[in-house]
N, C-alpha and C. Protein backbone atom coordinates (compact mmCIF):
# COMPACT_ATOMS: atom_id res chain seq x y z
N UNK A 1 -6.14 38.79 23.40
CA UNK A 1 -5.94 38.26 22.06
C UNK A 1 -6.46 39.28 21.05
N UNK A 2 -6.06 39.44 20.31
CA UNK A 2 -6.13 40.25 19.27
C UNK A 2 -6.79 39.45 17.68
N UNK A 3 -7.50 41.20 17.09
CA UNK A 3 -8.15 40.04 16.00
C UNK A 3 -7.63 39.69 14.92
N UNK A 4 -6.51 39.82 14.68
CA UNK A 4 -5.48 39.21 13.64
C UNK A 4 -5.13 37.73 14.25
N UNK A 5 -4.48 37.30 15.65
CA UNK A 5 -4.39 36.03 16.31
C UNK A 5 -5.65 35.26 16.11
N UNK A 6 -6.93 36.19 16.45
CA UNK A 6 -8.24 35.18 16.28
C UNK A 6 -8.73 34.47 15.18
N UNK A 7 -8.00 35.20 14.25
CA UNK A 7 -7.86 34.70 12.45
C UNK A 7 -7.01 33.72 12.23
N UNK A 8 -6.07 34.20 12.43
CA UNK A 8 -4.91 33.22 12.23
C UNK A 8 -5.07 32.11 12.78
N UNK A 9 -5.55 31.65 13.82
CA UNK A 9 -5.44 30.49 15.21
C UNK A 9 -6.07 29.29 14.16
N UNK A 10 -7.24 29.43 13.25
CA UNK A 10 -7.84 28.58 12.70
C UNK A 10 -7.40 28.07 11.43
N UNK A 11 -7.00 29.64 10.65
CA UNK A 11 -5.84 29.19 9.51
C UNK A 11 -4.68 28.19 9.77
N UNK A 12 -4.08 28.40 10.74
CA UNK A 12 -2.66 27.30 11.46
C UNK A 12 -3.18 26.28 11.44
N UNK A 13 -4.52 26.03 12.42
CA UNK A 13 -5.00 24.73 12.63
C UNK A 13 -5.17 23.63 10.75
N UNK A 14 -5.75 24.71 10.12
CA UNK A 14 -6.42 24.56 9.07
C UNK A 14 -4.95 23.67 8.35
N UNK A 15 -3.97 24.79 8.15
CA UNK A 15 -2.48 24.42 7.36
C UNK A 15 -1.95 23.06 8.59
N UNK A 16 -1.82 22.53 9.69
CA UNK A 16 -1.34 21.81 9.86
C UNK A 16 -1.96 20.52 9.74
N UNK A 17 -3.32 20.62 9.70
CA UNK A 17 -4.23 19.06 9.32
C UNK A 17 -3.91 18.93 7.87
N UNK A 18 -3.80 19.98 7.35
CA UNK A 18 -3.60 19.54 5.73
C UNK A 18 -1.81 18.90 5.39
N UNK A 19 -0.94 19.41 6.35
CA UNK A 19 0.33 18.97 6.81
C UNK A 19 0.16 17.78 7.28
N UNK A 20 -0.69 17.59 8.35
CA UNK A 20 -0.79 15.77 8.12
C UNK A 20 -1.13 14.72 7.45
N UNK A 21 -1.90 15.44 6.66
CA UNK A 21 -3.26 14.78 5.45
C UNK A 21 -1.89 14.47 4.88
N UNK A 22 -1.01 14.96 4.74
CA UNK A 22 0.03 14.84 3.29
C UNK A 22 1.07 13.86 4.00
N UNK A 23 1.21 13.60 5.34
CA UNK A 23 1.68 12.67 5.91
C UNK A 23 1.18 11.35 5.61
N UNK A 24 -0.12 11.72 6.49
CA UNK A 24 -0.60 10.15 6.22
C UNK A 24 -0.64 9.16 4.68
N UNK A 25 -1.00 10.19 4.07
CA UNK A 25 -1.28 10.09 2.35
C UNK A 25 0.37 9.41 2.05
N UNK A 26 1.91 9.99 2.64
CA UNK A 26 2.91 9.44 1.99
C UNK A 26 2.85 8.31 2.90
N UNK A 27 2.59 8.10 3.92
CA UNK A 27 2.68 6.79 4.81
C UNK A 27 2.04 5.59 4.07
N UNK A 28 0.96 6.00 3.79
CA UNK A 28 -0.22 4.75 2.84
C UNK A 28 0.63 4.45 1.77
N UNK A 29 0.70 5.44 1.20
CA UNK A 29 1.92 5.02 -0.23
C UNK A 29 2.61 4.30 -0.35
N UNK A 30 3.55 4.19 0.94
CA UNK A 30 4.51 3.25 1.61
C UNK A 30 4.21 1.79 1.69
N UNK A 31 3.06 1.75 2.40
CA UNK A 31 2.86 0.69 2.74
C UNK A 31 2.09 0.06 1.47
N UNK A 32 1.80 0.63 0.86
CA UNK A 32 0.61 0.30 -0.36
C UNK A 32 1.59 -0.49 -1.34
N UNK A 33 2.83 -0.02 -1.61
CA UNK A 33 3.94 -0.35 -2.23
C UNK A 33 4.88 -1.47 -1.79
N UNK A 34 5.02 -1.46 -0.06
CA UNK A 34 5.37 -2.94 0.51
C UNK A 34 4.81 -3.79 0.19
N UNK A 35 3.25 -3.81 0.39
CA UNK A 35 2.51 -4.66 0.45
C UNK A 35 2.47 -5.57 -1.27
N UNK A 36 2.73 -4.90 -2.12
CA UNK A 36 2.67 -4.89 -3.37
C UNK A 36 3.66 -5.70 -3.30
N UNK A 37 4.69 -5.60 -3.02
CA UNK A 37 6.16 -6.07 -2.81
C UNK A 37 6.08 -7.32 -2.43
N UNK A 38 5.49 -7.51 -1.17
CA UNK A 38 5.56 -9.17 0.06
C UNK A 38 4.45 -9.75 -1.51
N UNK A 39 3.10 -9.15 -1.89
CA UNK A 39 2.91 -10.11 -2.32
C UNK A 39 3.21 -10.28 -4.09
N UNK A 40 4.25 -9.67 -4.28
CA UNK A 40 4.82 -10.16 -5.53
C UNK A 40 5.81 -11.20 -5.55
N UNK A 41 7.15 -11.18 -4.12
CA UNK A 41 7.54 -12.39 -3.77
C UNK A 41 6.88 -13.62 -3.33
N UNK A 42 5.94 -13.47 -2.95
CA UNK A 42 5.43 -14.81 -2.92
C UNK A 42 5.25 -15.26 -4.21
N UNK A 43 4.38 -14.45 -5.09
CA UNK A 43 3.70 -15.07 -6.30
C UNK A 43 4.73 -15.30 -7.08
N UNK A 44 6.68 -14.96 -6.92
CA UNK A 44 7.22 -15.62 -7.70
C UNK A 44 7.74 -16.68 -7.06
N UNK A 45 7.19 -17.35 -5.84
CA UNK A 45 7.51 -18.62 -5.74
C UNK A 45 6.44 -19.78 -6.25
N UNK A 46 5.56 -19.02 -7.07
CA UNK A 46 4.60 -20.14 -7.45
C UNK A 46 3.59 -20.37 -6.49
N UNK A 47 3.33 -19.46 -5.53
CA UNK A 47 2.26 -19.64 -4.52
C UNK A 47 1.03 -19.52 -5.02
N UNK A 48 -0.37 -20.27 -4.21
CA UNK A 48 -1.64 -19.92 -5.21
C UNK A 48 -1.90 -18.92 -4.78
N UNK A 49 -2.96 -18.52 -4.84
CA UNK A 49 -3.80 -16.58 -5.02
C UNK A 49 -3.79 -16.58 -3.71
N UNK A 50 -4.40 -17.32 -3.07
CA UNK A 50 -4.82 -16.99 -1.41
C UNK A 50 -3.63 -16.62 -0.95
N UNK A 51 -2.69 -17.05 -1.07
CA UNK A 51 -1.09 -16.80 0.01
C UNK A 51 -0.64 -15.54 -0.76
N UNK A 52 -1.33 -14.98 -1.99
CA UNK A 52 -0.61 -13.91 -2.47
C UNK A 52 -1.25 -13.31 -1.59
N UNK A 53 -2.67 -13.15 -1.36
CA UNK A 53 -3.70 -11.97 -1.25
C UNK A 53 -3.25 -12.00 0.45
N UNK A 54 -2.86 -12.93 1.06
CA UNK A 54 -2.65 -12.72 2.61
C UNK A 54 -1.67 -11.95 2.70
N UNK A 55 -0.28 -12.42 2.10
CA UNK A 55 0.80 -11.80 2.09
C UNK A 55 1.01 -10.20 1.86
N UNK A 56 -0.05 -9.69 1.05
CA UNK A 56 0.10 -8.44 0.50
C UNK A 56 -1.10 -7.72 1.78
N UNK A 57 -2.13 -8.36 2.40
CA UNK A 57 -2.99 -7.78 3.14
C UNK A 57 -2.30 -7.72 4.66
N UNK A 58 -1.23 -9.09 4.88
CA UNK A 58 -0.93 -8.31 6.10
C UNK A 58 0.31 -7.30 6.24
N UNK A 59 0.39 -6.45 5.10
CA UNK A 59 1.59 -5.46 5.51
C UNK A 59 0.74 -3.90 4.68
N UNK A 60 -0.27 -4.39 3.86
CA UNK A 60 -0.98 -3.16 3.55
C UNK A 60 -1.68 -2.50 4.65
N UNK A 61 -2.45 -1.11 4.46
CA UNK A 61 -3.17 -0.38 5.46
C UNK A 61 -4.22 -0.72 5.62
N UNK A 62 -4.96 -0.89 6.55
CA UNK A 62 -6.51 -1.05 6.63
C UNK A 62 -7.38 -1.04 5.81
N UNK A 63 -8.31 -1.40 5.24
CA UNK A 63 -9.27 -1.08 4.30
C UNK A 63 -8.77 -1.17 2.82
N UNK A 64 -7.88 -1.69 2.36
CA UNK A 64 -6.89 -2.08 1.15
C UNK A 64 -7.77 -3.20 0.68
N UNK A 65 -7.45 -2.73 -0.83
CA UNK A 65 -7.63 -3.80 -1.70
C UNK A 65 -7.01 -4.49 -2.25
N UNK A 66 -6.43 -6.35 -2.35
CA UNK A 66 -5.76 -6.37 -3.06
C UNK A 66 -5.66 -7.11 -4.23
N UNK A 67 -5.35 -6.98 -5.60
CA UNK A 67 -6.05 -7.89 -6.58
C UNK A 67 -4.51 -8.19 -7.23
N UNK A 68 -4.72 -9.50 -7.77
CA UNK A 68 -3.36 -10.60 -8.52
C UNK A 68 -3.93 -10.92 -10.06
N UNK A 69 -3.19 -10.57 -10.79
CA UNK A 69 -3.91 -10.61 -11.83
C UNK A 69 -2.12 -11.51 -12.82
N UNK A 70 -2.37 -12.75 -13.40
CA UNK A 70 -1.58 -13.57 -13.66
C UNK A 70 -1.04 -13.57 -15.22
N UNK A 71 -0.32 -13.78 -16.15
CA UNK A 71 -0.40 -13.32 -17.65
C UNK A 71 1.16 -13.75 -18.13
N UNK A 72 1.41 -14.76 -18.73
CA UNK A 72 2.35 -14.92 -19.71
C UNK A 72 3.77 -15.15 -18.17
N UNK A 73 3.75 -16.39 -17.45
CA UNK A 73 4.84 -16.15 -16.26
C UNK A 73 4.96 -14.80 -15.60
N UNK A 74 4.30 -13.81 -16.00
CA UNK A 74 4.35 -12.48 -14.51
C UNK A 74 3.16 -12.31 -13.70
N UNK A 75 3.18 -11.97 -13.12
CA UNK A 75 2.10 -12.11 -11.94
C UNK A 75 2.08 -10.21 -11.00
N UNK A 76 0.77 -9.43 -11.41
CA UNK A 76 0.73 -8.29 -11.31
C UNK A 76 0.53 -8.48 -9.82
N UNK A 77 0.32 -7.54 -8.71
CA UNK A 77 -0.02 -7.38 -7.25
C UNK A 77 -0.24 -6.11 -7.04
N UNK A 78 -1.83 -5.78 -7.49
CA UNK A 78 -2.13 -4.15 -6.99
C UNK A 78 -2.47 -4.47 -5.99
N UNK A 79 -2.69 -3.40 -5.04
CA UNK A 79 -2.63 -3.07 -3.86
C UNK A 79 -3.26 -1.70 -3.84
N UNK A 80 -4.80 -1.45 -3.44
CA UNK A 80 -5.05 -0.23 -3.63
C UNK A 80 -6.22 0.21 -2.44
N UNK A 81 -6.16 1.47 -1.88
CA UNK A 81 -6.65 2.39 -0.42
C UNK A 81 -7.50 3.77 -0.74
N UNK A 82 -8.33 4.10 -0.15
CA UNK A 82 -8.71 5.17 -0.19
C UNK A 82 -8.40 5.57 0.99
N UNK A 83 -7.22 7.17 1.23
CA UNK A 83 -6.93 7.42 2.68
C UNK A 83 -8.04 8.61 2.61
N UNK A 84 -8.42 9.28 3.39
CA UNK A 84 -9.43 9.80 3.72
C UNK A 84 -8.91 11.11 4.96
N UNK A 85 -9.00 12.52 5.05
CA UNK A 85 -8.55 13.19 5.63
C UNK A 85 -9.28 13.38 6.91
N UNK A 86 -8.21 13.80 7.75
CA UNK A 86 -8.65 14.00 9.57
C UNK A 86 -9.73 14.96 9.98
N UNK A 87 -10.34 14.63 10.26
CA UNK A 87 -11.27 16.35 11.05
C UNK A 87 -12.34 17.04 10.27
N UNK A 88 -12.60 18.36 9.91
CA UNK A 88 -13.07 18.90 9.55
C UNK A 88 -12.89 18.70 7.99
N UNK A 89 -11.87 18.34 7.65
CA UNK A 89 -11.11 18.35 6.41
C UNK A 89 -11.90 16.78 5.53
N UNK A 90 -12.24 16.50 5.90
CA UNK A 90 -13.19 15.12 5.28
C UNK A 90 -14.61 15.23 4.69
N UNK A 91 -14.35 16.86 4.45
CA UNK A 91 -15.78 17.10 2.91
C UNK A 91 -14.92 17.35 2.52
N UNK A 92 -13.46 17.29 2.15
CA UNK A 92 -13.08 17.38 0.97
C UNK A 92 -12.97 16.18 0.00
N UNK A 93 -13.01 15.27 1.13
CA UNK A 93 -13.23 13.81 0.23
C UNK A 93 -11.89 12.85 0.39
N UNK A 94 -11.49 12.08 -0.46
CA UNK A 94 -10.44 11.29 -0.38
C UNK A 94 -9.57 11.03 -0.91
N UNK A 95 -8.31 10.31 -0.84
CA UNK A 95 -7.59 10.57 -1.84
C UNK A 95 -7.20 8.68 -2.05
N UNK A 96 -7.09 8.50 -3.26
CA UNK A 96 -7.36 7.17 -3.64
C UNK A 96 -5.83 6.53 -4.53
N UNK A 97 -5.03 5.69 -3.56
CA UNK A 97 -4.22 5.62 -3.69
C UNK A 97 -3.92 3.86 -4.59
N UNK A 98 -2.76 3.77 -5.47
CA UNK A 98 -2.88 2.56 -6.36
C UNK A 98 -1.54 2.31 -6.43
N UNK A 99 -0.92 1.29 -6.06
CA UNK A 99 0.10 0.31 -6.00
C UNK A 99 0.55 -1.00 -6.69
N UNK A 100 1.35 -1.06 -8.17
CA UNK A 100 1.08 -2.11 -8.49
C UNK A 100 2.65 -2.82 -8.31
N UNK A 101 3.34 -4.24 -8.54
CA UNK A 101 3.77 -4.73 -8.25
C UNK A 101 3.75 -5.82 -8.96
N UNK A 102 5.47 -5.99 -10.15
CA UNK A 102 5.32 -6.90 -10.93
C UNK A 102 6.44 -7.97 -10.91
N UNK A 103 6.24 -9.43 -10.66
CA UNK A 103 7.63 -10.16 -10.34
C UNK A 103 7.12 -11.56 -12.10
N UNK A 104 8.08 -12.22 -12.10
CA UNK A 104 8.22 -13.31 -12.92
C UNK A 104 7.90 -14.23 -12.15
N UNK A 105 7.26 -15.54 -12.35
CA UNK A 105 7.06 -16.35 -11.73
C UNK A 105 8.00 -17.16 -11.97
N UNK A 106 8.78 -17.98 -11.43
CA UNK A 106 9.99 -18.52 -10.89
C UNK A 106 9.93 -20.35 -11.23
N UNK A 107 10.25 -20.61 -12.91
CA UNK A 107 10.14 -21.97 -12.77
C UNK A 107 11.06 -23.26 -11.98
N UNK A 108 10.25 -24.15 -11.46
CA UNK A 108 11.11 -25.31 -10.68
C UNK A 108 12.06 -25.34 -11.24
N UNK A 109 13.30 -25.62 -10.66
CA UNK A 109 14.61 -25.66 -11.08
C UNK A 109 14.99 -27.45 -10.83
N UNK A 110 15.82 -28.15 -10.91
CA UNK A 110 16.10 -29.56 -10.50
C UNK A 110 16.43 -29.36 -9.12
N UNK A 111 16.21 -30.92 -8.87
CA UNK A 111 16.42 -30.99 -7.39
C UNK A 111 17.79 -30.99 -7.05
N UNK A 112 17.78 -30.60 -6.31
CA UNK A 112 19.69 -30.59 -5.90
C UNK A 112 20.05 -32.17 -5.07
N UNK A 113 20.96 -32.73 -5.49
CA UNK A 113 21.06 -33.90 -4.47
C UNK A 113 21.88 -33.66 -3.43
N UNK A 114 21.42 -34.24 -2.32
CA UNK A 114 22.31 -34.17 -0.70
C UNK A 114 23.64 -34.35 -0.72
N UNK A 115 23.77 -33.70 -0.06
CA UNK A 115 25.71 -33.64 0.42
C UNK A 115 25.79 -35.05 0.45
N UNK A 116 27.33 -35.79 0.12
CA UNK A 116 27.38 -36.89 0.65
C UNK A 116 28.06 -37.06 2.02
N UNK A 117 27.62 -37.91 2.97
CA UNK A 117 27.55 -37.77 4.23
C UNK A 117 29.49 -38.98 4.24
């Protein structure tokens, strides 16, 4: 091995954790933004807070926060993560990701009456 390879070997390593860091980071995004999503449909069916905050926690990432904040018939759904990098690369710190998510809340409509049989 040569000492240009012995250099390089750690630089590569170095560039492909930071290649994943940027993976994982768009993956969270993803989900940070579903999650935002499941629980903005609920909250426009008029659901209370708890079924928002489940709805949005079971499709967010681990360690997610998620807060419903209610105002004039819309109903906000952040959804927010700190992803945090692999390996050696975690004194660089974290990267702190925020998802918000806005639906109308959905007034009762009349009841529909049954087919007639």
């Amino acid at each position: 091995m040569t000492a240009e390879a012995a250099l390089a070997l750690p630089a590569l390593c170095l560039v492909l954790g930071a290649a994943l860091f940027v993976l994982v980071v768009g993956m969270a995004k993803l989900q940070c933004a579903d999650a935002a999503r499941a629980g903005a449909r609920v909250a426009a069916r008029g659901e209370p807070k708890g079924s928002i905050e489940a709805a949005a926690r079971s499709v967010a990432p681990s360690g997610a926060r998620v807060g419903v904040e209610t105002s004039a018939g819309t109903v906000r759904v952040t959804v927010d993560v700190a992803v945090g990098p692999p390996g050696v690369l975690r004194r660089l710190g974290s990267v702190r990701l925020s998802v918000d998510a806005v639906a109308a809340v959905e007034e009762p409509g009349p009841a529909i009456p049954a087919a007639p049989s």
